[in-house]
C-alpha atoms as a PDB file:
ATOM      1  CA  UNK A   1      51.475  -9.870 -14.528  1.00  0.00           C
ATOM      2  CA  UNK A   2      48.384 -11.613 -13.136  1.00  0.00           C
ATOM      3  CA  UNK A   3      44.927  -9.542 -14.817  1.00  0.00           C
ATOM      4  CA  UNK A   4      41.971 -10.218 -11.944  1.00  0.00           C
ATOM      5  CA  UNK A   5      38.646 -10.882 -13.984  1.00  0.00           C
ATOM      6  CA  UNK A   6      36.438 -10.202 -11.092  1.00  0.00           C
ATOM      7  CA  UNK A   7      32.786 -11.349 -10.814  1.00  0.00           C
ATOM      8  CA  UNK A   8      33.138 -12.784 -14.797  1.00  0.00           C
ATOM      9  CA  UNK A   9      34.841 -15.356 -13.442  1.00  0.00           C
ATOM     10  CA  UNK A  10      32.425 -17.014 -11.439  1.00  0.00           C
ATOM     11  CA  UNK A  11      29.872 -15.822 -13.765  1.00  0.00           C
ATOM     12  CA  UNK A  12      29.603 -18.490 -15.774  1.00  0.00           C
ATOM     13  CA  UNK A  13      29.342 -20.584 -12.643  1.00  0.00           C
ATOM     14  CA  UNK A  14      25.971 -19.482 -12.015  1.00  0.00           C
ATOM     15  CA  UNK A  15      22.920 -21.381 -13.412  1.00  0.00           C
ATOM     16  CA  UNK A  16      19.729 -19.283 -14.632  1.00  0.00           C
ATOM     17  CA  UNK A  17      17.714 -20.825 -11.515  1.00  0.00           C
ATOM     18  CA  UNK A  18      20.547 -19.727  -9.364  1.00  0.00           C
ATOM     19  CA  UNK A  19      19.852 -16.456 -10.641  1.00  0.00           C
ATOM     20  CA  UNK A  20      16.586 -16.342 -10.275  1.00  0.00           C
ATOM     21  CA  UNK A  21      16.104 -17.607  -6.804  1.00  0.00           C
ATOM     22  CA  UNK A  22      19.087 -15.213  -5.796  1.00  0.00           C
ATOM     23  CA  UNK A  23      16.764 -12.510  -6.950  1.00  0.00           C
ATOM     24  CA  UNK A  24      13.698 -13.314  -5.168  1.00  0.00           C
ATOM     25  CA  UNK A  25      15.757 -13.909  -1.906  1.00  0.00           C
ATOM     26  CA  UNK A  26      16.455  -9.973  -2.464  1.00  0.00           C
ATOM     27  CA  UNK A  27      13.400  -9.668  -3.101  1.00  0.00           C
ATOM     28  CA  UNK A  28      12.049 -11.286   0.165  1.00  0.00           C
ATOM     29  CA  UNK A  29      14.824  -8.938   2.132  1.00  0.00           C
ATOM     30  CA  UNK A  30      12.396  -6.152   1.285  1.00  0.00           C
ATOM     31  CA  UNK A  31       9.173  -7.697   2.788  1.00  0.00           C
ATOM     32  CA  UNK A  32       7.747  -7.011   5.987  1.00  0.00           C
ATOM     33  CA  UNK A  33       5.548  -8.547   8.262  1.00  0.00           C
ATOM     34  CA  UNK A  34       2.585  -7.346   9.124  1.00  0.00           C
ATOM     35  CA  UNK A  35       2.520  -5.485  12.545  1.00  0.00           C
ATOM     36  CA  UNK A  36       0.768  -7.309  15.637  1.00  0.00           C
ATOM     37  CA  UNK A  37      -1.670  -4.627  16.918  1.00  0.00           C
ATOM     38  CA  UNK A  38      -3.387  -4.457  20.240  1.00  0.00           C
ATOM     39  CA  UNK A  39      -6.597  -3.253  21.784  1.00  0.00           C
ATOM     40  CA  UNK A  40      -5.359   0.257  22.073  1.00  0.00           C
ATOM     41  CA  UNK A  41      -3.613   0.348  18.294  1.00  0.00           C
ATOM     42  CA  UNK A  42      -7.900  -0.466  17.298  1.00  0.00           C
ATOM     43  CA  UNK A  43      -9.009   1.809  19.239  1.00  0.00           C
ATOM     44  CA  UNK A  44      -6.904   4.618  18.524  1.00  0.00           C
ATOM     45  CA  UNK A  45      -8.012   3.926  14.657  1.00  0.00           C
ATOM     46  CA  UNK A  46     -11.582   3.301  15.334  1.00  0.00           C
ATOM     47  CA  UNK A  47     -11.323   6.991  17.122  1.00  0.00           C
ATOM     48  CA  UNK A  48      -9.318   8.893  14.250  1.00  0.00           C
ATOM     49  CA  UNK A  49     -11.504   6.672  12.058  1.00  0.00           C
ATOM     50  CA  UNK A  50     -14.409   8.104  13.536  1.00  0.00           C
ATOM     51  CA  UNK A  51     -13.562  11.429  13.550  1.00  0.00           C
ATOM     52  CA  UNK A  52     -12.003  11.788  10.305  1.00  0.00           C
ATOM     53  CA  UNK A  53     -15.294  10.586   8.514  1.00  0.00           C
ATOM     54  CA  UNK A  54     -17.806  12.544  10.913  1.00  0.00           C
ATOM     55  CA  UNK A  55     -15.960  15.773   9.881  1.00  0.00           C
ATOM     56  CA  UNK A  56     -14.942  15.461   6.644  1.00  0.00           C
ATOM     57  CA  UNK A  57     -10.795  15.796   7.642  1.00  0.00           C
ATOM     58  CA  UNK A  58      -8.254  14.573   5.779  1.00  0.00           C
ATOM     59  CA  UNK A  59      -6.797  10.952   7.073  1.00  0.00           C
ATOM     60  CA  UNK A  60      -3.248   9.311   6.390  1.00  0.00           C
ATOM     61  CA  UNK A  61      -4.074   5.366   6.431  1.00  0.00           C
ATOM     62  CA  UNK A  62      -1.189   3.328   6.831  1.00  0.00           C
ATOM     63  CA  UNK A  63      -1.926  -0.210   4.999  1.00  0.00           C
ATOM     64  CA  UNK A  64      -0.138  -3.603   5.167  1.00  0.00           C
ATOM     65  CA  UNK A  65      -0.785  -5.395   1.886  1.00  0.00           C
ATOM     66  CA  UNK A  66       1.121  -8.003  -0.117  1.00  0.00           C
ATOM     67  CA  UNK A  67       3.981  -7.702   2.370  1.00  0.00           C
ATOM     68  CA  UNK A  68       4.376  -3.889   1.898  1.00  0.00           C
ATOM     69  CA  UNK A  69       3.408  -1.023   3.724  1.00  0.00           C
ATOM     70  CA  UNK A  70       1.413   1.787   1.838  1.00  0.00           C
ATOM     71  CA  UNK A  71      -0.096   5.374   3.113  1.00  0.00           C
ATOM     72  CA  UNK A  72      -3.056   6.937   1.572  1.00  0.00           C
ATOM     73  CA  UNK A  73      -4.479  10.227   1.972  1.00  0.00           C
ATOM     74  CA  UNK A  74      -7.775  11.594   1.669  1.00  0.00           C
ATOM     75  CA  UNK A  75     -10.925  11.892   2.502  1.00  0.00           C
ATOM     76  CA  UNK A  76     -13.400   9.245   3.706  1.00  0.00           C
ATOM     77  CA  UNK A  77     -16.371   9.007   1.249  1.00  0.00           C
ATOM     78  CA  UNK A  78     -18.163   5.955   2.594  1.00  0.00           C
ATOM     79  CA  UNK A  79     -18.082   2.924   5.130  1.00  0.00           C
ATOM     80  CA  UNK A  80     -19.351  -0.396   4.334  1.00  0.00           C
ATOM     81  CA  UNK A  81     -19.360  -2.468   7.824  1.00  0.00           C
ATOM     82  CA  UNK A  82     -20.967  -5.075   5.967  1.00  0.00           C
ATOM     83  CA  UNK A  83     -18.285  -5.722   3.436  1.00  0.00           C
ATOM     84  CA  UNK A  84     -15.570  -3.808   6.020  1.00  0.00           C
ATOM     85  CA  UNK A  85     -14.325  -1.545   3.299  1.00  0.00           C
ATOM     86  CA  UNK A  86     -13.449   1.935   3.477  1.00  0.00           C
ATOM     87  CA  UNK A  87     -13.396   4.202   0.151  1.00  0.00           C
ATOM     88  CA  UNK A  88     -11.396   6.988   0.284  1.00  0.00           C
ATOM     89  CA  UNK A  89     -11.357   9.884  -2.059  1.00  0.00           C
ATOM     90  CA  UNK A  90      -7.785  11.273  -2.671  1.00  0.00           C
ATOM     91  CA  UNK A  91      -6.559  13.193  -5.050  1.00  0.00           C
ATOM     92  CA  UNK A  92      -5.665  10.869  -7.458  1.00  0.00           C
ATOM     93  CA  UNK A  93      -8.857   8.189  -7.587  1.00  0.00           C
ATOM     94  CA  UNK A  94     -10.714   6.629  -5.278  1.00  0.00           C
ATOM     95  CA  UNK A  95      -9.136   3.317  -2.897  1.00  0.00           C
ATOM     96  CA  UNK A  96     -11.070   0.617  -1.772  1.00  0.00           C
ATOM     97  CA  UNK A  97      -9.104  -0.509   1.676  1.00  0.00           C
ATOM     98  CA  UNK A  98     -10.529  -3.247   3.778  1.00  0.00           C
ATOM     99  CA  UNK A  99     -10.088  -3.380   7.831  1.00  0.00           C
ATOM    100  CA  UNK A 100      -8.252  -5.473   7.977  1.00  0.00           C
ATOM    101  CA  UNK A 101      -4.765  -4.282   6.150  1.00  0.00           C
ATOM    102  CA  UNK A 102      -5.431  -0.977   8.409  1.00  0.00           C
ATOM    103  CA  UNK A 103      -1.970  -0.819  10.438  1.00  0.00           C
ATOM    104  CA  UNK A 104      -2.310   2.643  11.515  1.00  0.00           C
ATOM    105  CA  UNK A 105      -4.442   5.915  11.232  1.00  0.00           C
ATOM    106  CA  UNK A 106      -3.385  10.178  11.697  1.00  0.00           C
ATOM    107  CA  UNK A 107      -5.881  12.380  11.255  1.00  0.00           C
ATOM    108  CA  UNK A 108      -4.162  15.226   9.241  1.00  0.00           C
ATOM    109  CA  UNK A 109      -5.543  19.024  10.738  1.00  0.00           C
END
């Protein structure tokens, strides 16, 4: 009777940098790139943008940063176009988020 070992047979096969760059190829799987916007993707911020911090709404911001995508929610507290930073107030603390990772904008009603 012949007794298949399975994966511990190659196992031993496999060299701790193997491993390790098998991981962060896995790791890299997960990444995405960051969306190419257009003039009306900025402009369709700039307006929700706009609008969210002139009336005090609540704003989703969807950000691209370190080859992830995040969304925040809250409230926009100030704008710094000198430094291009946003600060919004959610619930948890207040985010810093610069212009530039902006990917997208909803003004929540």
């Amino acid at each position: 009777m012949l007794i298949e070992r399975g994966s511990k047979k190659w196992t031993s096969l496999f060299l701790p940098e193997h491993l390790r760059m098998l991981r962060e190829w896995i790791e890299e799987d997960n990444y995405t790139d960051k969306p190419d916007l257009n003039e009306i993707d900025f402009e369709a911020i700039q307006d929700d943008l706009q609008l969210a911090y002139s009336d005090q709404r609540e704003l989703a911001i969807k950000v691209w940063k370190n080859r992830e995508v995040y969304v925040y929610q809250g409230k926009i507290k100030e704008v710094d176009l000198r430094l291009r930073i946003i600060r919004l107030e959610t619930q948890k603390e207040p985010i810093r988020i610069s212009f530039d990772d902006i990917i997208g904008t909803k003004v929540i009603d």
